[in-house]
C-alpha atoms as a PDB file:
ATOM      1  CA  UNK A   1     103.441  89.465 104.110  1.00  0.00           C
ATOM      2  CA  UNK A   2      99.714  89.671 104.404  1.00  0.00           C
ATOM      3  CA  UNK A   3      98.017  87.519 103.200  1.00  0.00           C
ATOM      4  CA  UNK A   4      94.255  85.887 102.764  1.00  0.00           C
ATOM      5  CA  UNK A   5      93.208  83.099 105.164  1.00  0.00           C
ATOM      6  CA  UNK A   6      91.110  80.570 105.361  1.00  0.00           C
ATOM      7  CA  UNK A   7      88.243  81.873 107.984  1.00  0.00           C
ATOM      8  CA  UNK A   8      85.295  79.614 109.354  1.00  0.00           C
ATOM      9  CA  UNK A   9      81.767  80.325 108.050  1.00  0.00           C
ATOM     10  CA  UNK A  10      80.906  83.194 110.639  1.00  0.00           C
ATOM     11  CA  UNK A  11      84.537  84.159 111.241  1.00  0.00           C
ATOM     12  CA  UNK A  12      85.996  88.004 109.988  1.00  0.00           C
ATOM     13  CA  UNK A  13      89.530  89.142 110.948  1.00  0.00           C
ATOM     14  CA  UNK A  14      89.061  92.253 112.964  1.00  0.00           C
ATOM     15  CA  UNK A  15      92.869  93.076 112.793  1.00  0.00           C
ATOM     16  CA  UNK A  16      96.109  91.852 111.550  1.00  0.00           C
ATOM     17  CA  UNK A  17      99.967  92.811 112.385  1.00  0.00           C
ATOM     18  CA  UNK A  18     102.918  91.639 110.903  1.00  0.00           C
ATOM     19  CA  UNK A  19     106.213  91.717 112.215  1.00  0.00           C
ATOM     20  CA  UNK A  20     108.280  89.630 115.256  1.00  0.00           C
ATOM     21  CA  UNK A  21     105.707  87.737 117.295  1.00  0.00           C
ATOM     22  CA  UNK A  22     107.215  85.661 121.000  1.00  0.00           C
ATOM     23  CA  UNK A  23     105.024  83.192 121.768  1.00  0.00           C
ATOM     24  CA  UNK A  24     104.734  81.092 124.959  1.00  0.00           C
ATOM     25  CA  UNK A  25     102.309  78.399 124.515  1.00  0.00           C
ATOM     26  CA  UNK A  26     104.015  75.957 126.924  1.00  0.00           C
ATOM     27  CA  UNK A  27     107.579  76.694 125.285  1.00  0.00           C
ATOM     28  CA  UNK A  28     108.826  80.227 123.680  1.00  0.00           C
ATOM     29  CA  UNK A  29     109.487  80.968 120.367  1.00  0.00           C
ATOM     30  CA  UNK A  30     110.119  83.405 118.315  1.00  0.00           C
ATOM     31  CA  UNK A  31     108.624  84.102 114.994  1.00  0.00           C
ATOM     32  CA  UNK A  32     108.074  86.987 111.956  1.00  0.00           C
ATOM     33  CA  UNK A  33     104.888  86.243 110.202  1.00  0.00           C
ATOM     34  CA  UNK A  34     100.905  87.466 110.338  1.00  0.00           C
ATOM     35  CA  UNK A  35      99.232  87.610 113.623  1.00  0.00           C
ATOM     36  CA  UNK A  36      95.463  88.059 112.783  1.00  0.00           C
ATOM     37  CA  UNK A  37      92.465  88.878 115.410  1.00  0.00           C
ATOM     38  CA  UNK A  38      89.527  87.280 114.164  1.00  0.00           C
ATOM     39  CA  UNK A  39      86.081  87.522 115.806  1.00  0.00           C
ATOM     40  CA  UNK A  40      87.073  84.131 116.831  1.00  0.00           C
ATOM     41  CA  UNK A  41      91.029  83.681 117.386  1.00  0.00           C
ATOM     42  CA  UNK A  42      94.340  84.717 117.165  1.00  0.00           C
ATOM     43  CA  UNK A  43      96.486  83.525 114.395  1.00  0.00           C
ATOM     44  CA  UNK A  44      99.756  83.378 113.739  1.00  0.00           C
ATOM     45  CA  UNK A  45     101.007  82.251 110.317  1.00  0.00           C
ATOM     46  CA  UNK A  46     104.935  82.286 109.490  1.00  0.00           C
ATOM     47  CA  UNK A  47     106.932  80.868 106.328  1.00  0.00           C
ATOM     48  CA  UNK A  48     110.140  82.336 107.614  1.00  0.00           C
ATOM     49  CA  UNK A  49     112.867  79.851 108.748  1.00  0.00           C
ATOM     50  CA  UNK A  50     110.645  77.278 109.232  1.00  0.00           C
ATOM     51  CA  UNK A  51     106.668  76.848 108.294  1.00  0.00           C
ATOM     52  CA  UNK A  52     103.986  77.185 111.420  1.00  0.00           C
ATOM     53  CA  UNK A  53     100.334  78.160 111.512  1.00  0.00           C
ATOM     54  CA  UNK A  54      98.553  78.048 114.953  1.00  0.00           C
ATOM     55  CA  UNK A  55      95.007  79.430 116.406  1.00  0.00           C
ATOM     56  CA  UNK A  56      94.117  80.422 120.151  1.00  0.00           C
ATOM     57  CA  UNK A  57      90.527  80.428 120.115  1.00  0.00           C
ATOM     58  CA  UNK A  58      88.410  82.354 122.350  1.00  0.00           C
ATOM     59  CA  UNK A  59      85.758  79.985 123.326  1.00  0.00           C
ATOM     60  CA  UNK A  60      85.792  79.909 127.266  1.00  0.00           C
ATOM     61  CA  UNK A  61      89.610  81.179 127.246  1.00  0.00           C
ATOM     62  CA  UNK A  62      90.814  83.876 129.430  1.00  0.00           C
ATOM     63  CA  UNK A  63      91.596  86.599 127.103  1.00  0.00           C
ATOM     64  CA  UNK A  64      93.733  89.920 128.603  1.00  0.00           C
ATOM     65  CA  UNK A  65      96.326  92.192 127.561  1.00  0.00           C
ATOM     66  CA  UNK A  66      99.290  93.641 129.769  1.00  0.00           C
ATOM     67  CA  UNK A  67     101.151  95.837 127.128  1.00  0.00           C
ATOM     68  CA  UNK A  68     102.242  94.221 124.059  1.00  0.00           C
ATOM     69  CA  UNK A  69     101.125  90.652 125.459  1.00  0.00           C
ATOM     70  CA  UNK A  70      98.220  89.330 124.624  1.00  0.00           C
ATOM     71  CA  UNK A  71      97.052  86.281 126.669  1.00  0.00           C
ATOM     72  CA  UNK A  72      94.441  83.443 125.473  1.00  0.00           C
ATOM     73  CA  UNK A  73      93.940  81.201 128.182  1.00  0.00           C
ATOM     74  CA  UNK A  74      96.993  79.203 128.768  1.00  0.00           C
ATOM     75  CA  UNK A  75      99.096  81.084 125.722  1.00  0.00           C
ATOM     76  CA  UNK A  76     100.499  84.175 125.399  1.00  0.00           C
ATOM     77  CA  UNK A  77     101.710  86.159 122.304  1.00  0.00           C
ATOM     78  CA  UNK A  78     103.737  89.332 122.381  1.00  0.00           C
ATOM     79  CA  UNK A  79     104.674  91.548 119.721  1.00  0.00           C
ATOM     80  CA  UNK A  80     108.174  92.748 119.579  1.00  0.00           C
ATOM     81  CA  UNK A  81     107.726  94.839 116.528  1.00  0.00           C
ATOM     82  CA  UNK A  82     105.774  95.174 113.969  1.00  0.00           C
ATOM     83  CA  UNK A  83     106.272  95.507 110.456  1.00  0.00           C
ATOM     84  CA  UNK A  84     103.536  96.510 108.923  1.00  0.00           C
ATOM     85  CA  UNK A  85      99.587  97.120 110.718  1.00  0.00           C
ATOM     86  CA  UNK A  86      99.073  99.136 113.900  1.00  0.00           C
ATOM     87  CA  UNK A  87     100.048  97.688 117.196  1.00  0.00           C
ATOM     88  CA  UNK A  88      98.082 100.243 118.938  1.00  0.00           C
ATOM     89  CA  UNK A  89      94.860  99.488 117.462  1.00  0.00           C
ATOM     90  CA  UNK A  90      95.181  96.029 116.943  1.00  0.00           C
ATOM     91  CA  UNK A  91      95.467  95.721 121.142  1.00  0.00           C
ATOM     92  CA  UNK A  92      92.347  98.240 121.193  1.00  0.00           C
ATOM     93  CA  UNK A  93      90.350  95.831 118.656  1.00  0.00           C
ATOM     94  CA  UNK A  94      91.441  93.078 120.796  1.00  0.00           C
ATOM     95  CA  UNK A  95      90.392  94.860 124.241  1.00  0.00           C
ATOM     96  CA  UNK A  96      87.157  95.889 122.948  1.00  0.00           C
ATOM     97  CA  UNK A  97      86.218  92.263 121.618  1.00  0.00           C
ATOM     98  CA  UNK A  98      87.033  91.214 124.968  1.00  0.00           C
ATOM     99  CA  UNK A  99      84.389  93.528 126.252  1.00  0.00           C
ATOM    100  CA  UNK A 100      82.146  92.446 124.144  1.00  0.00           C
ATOM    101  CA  UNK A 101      82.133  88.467 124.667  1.00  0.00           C
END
């Protein structure tokens, strides 16, 4: 299901997972689709049942991870399982970007 995305000038994914994403970003949901790190967001694309796209961007956010949970500010995205990609080094990438900004 990967696919290529449209990235800003300055932007490279870093990472990308896909497989059952919960996200909380005010309400939960539940989605399988692409969940891309970029050196400036997360996100999450899904055709599957119904069509979504959304970005957490970094800028000023909080960024953390407790487990398979990784928190942008306000939102919150945890993977369930994942289809195809590396869960384990996806949450390193995103740990050591954090260290980094």
């Amino acid at each position: 299901m990967n696919r290529k995305i449209k990235l800003q000038q300055d932007e490279h994914v870093l990472s990308s997972l896909t497989g059952l994403l919960e996200i909380f970003d005010g309400e939960q949901n539940i989605y399988f689709g692409d969940l891309f790190l970029t050196s400036k967001r997360l996100y999450v694309i899904s055709t599957k049942l119904i069509n979504i796209e959304k970005s957490f961007w970094f800028e000023e956010e909080r960024k953390d991870v407790e487990h398979s949970t990784l928190i942008v500010g306000e939102h919150s995205i945890t993977v369930k399982w994942a289809y195809t990609g590396s869960l384990p080094y996806f949450i390193k990438a995103f740990q050591k970007f954090n260290a980094n900004t």
